[in-house]
N, C-alpha and C. Protein backbone atom coordinates (compact mmCIF):
# COMPACT_ATOMS: atom_id res chain seq x y z
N UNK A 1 29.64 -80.17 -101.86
CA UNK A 1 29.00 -81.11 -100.96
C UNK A 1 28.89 -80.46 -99.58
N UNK A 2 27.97 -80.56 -98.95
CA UNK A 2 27.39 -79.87 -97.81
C UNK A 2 27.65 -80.76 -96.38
N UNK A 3 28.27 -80.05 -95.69
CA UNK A 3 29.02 -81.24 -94.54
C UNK A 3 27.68 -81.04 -93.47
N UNK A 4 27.13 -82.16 -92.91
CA UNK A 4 26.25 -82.32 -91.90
C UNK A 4 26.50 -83.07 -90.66
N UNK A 5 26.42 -83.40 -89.69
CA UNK A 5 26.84 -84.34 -88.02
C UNK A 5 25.41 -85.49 -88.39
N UNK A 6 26.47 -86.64 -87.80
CA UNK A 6 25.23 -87.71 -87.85
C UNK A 6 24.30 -87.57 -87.66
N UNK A 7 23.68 -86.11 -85.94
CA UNK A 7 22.51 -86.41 -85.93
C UNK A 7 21.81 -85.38 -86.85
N UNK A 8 22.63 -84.48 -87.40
CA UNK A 8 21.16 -84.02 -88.50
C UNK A 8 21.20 -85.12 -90.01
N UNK A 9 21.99 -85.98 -89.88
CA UNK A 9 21.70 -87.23 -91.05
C UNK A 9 20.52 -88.01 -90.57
N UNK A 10 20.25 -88.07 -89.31
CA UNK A 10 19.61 -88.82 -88.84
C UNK A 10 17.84 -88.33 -89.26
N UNK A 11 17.87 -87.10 -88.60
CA UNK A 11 16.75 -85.99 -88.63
C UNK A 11 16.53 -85.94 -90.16
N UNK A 12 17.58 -85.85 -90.87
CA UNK A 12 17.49 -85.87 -92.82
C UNK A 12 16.58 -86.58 -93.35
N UNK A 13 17.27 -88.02 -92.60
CA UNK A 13 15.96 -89.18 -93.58
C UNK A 13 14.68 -89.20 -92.66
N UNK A 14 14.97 -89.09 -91.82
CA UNK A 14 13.90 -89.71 -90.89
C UNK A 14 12.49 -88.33 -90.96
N UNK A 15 12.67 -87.31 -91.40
CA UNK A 15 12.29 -86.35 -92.09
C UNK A 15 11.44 -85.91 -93.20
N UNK A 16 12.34 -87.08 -94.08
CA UNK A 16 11.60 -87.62 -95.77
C UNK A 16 10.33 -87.34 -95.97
N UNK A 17 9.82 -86.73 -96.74
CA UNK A 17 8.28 -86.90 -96.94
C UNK A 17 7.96 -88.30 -97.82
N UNK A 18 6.62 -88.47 -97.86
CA UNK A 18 6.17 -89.85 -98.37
C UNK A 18 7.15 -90.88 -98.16
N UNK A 19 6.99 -91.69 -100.25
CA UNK A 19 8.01 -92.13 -100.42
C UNK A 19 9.44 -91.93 -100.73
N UNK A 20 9.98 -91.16 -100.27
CA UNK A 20 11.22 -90.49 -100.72
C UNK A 20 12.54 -91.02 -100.73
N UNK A 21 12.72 -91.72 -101.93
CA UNK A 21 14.25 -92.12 -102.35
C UNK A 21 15.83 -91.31 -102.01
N UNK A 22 16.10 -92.36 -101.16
CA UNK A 22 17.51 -91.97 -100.79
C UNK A 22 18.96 -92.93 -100.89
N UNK A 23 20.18 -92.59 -100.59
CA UNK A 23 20.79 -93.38 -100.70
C UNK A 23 22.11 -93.08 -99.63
N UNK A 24 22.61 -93.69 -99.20
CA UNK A 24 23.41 -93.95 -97.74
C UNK A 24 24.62 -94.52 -97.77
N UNK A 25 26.02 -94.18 -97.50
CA UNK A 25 26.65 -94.54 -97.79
C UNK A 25 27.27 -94.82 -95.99
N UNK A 26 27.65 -96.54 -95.78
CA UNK A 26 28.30 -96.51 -94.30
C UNK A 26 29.26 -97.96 -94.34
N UNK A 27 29.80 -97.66 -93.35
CA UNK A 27 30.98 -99.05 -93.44
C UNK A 27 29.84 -99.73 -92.49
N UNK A 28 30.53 -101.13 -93.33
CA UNK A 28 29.15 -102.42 -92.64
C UNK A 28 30.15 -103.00 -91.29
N UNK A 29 29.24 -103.74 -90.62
CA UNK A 29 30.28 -104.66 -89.29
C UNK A 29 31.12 -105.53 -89.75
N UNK A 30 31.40 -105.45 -91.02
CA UNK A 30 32.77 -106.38 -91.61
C UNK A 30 33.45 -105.71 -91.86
N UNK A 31 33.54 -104.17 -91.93
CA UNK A 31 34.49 -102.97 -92.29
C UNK A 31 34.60 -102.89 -94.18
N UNK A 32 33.50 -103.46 -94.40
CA UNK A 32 33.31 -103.15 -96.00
C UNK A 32 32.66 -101.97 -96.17
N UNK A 33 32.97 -101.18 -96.84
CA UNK A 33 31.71 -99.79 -97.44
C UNK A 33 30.54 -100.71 -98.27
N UNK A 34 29.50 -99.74 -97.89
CA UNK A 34 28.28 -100.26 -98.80
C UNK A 34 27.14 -98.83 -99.06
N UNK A 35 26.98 -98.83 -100.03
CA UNK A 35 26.33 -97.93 -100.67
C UNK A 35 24.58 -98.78 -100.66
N UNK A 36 23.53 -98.05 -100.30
CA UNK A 36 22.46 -98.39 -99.75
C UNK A 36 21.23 -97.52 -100.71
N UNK A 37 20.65 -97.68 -101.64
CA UNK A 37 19.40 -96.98 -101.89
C UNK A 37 17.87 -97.89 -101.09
N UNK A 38 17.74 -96.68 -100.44
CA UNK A 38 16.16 -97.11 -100.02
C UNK A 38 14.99 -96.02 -99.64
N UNK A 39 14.26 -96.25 -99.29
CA UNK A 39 12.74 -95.95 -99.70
C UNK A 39 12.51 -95.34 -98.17
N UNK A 40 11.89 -93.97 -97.97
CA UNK A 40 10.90 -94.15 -96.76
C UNK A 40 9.96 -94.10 -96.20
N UNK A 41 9.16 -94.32 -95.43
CA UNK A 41 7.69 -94.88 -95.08
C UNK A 41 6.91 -95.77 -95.90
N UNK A 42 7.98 -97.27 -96.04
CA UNK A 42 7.51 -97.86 -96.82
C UNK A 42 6.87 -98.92 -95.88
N UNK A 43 5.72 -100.02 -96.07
CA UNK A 43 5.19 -101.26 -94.96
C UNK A 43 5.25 -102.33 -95.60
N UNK A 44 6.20 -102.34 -96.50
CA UNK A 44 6.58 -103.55 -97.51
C UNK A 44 6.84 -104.35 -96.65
N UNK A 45 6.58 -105.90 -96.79
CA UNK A 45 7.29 -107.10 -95.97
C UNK A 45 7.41 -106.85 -94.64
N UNK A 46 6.23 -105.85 -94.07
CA UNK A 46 6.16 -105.77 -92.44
C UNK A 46 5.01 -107.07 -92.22
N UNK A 47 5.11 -107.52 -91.19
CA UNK A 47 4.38 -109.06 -90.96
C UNK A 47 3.63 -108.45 -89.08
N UNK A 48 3.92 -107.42 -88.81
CA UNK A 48 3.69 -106.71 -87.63
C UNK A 48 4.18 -107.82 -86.49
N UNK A 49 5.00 -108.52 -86.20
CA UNK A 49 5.56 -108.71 -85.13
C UNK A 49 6.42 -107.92 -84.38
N UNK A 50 6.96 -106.78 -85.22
CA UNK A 50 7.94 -105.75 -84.75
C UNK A 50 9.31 -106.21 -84.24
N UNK A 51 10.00 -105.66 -84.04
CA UNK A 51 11.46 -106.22 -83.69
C UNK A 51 11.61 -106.68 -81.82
N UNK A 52 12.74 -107.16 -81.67
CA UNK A 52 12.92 -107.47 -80.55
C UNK A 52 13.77 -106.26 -79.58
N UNK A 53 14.35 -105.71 -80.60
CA UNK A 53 14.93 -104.77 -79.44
C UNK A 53 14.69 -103.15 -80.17
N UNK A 54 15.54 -101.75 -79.18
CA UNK A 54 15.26 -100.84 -79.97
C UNK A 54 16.30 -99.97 -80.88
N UNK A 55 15.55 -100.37 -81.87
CA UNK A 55 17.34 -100.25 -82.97
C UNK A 55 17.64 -98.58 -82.48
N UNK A 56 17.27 -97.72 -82.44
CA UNK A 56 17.86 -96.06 -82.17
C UNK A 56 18.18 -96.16 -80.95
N UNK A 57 18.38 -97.04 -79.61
CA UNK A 57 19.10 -97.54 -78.58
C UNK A 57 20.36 -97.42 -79.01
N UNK A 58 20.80 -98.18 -80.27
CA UNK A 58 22.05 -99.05 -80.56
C UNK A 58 22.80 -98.31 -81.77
N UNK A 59 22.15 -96.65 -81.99
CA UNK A 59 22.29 -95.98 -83.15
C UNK A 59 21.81 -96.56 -84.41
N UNK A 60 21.04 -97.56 -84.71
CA UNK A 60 20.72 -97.99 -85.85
C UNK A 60 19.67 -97.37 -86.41
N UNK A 61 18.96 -97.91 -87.39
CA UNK A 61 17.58 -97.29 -88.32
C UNK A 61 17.47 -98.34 -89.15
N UNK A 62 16.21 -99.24 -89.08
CA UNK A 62 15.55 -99.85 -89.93
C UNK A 62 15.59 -98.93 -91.22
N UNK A 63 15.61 -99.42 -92.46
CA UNK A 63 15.30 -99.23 -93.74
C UNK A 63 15.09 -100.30 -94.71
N UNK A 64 14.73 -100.04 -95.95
CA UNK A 64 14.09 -101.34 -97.09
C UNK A 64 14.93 -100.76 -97.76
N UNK A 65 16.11 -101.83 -98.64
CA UNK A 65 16.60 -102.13 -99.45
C UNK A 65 15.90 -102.40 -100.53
N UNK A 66 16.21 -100.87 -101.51
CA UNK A 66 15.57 -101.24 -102.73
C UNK A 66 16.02 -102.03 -103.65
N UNK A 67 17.78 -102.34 -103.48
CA UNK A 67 18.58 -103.20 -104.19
C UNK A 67 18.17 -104.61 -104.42
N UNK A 68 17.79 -104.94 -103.11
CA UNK A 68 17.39 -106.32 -102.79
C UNK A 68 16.08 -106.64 -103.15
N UNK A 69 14.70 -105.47 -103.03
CA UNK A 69 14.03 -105.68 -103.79
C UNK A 69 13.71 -106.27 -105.06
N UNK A 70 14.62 -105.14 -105.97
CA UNK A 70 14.96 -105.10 -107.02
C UNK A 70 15.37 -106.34 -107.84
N UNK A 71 16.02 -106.86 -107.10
CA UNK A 71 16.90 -108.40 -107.53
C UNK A 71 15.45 -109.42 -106.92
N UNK A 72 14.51 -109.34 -106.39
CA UNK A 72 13.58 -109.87 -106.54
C UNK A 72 13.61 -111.16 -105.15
N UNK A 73 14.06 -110.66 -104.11
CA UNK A 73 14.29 -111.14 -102.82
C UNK A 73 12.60 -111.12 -102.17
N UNK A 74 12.30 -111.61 -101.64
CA UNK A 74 11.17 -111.87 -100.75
C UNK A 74 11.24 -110.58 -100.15
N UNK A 75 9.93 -109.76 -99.84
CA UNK A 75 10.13 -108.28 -99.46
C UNK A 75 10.13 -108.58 -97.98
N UNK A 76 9.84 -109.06 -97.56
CA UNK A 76 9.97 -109.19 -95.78
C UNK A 76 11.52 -109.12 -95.50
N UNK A 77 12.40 -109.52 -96.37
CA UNK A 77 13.87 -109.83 -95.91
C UNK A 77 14.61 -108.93 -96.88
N UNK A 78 14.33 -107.53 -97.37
CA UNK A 78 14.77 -106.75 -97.51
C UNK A 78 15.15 -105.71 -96.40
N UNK A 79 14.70 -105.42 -95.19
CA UNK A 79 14.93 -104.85 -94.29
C UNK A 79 16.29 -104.79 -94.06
N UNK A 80 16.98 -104.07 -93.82
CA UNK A 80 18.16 -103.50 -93.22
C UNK A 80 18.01 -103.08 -91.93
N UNK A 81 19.87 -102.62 -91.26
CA UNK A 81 20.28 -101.80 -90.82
C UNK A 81 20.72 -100.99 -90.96
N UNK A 82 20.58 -99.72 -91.01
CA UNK A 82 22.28 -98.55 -91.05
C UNK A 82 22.60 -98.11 -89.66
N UNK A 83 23.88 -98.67 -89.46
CA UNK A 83 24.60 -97.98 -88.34
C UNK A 83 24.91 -96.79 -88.43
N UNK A 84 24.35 -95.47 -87.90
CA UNK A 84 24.79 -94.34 -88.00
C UNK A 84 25.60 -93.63 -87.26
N UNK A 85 26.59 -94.97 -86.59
CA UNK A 85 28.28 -94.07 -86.13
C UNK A 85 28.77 -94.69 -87.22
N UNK A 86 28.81 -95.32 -88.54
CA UNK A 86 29.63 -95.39 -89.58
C UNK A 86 28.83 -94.97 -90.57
N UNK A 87 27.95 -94.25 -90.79
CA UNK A 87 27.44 -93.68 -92.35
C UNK A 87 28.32 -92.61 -92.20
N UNK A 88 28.82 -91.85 -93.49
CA UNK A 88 29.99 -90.88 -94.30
C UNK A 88 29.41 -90.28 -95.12
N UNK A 89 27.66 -90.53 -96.33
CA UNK A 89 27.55 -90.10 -96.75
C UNK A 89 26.10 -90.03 -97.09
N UNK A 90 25.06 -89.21 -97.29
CA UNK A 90 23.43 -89.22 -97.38
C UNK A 90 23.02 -88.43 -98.75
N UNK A 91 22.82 -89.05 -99.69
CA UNK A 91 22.21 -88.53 -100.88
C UNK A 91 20.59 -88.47 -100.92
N UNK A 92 20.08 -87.41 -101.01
CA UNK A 92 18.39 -87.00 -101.05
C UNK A 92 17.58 -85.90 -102.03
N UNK A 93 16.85 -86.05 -102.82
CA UNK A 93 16.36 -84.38 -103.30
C UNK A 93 17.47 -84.13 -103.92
N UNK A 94 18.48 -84.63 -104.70
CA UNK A 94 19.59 -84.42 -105.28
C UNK A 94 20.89 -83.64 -104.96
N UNK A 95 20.57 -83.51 -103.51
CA UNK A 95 22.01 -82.84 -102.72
C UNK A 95 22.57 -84.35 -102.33
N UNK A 96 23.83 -83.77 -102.31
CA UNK A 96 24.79 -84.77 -101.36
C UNK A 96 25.33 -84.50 -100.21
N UNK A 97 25.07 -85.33 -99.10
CA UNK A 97 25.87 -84.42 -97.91
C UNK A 97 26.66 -85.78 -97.10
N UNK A 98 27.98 -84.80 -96.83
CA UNK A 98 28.67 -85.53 -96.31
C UNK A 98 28.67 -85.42 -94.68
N UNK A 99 29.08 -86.39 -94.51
CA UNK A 99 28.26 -86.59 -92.57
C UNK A 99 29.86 -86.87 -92.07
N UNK A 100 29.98 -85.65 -90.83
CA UNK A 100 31.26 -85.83 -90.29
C UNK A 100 31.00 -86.08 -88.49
């Protein structure tokens, strides 16, 4: 496993070509781990009002939960966060890298 710093995790996904499946591993604001597959440059369930504030201000990153998709959730309210001062781990292209 290939050790990387948050900000080249950051540069990793945000990087992605097309649609490119990934998966994210970070402790949530309840201090639970959660393991995350999602999608990027996806405009699923965008309604173009855009957000209110700026999530990479606050270290965050919008992403679509393919989980939640999947289970057949209304696609507008699949959107996430990942906090990237607690992601630990970025799976892509079939490497794994661990984020220290």
């Amino acid at each position: 496993m290939k050790e990387i710093t948050k900000a080249q995790a950051i540069t990793l996904i945000k990087e992605l070509a097309g649609n490119s499946i990934y998966s994210v591993k970070f402790i949530k604001k309840d201090g639970t781990e959660r393991l995350m597959n999602s999608i990027r440059r996806t405009r699923k369930g965008v309604n173009g009002e855009g957000l209110k504030f700026d999530p990479a201000a606050k270290n965050l990153m919008p992403v679509y939960d393919l989980q939640l998709a999947k289970a057949g959730t209304d696609e507008s309210k699949c959107w996430r966060m990942v906090n990237f001062e607690t992601v630990f781990e970025v799976k892509t292209n079939g490497e794994t890298f661990k984020v220290i």
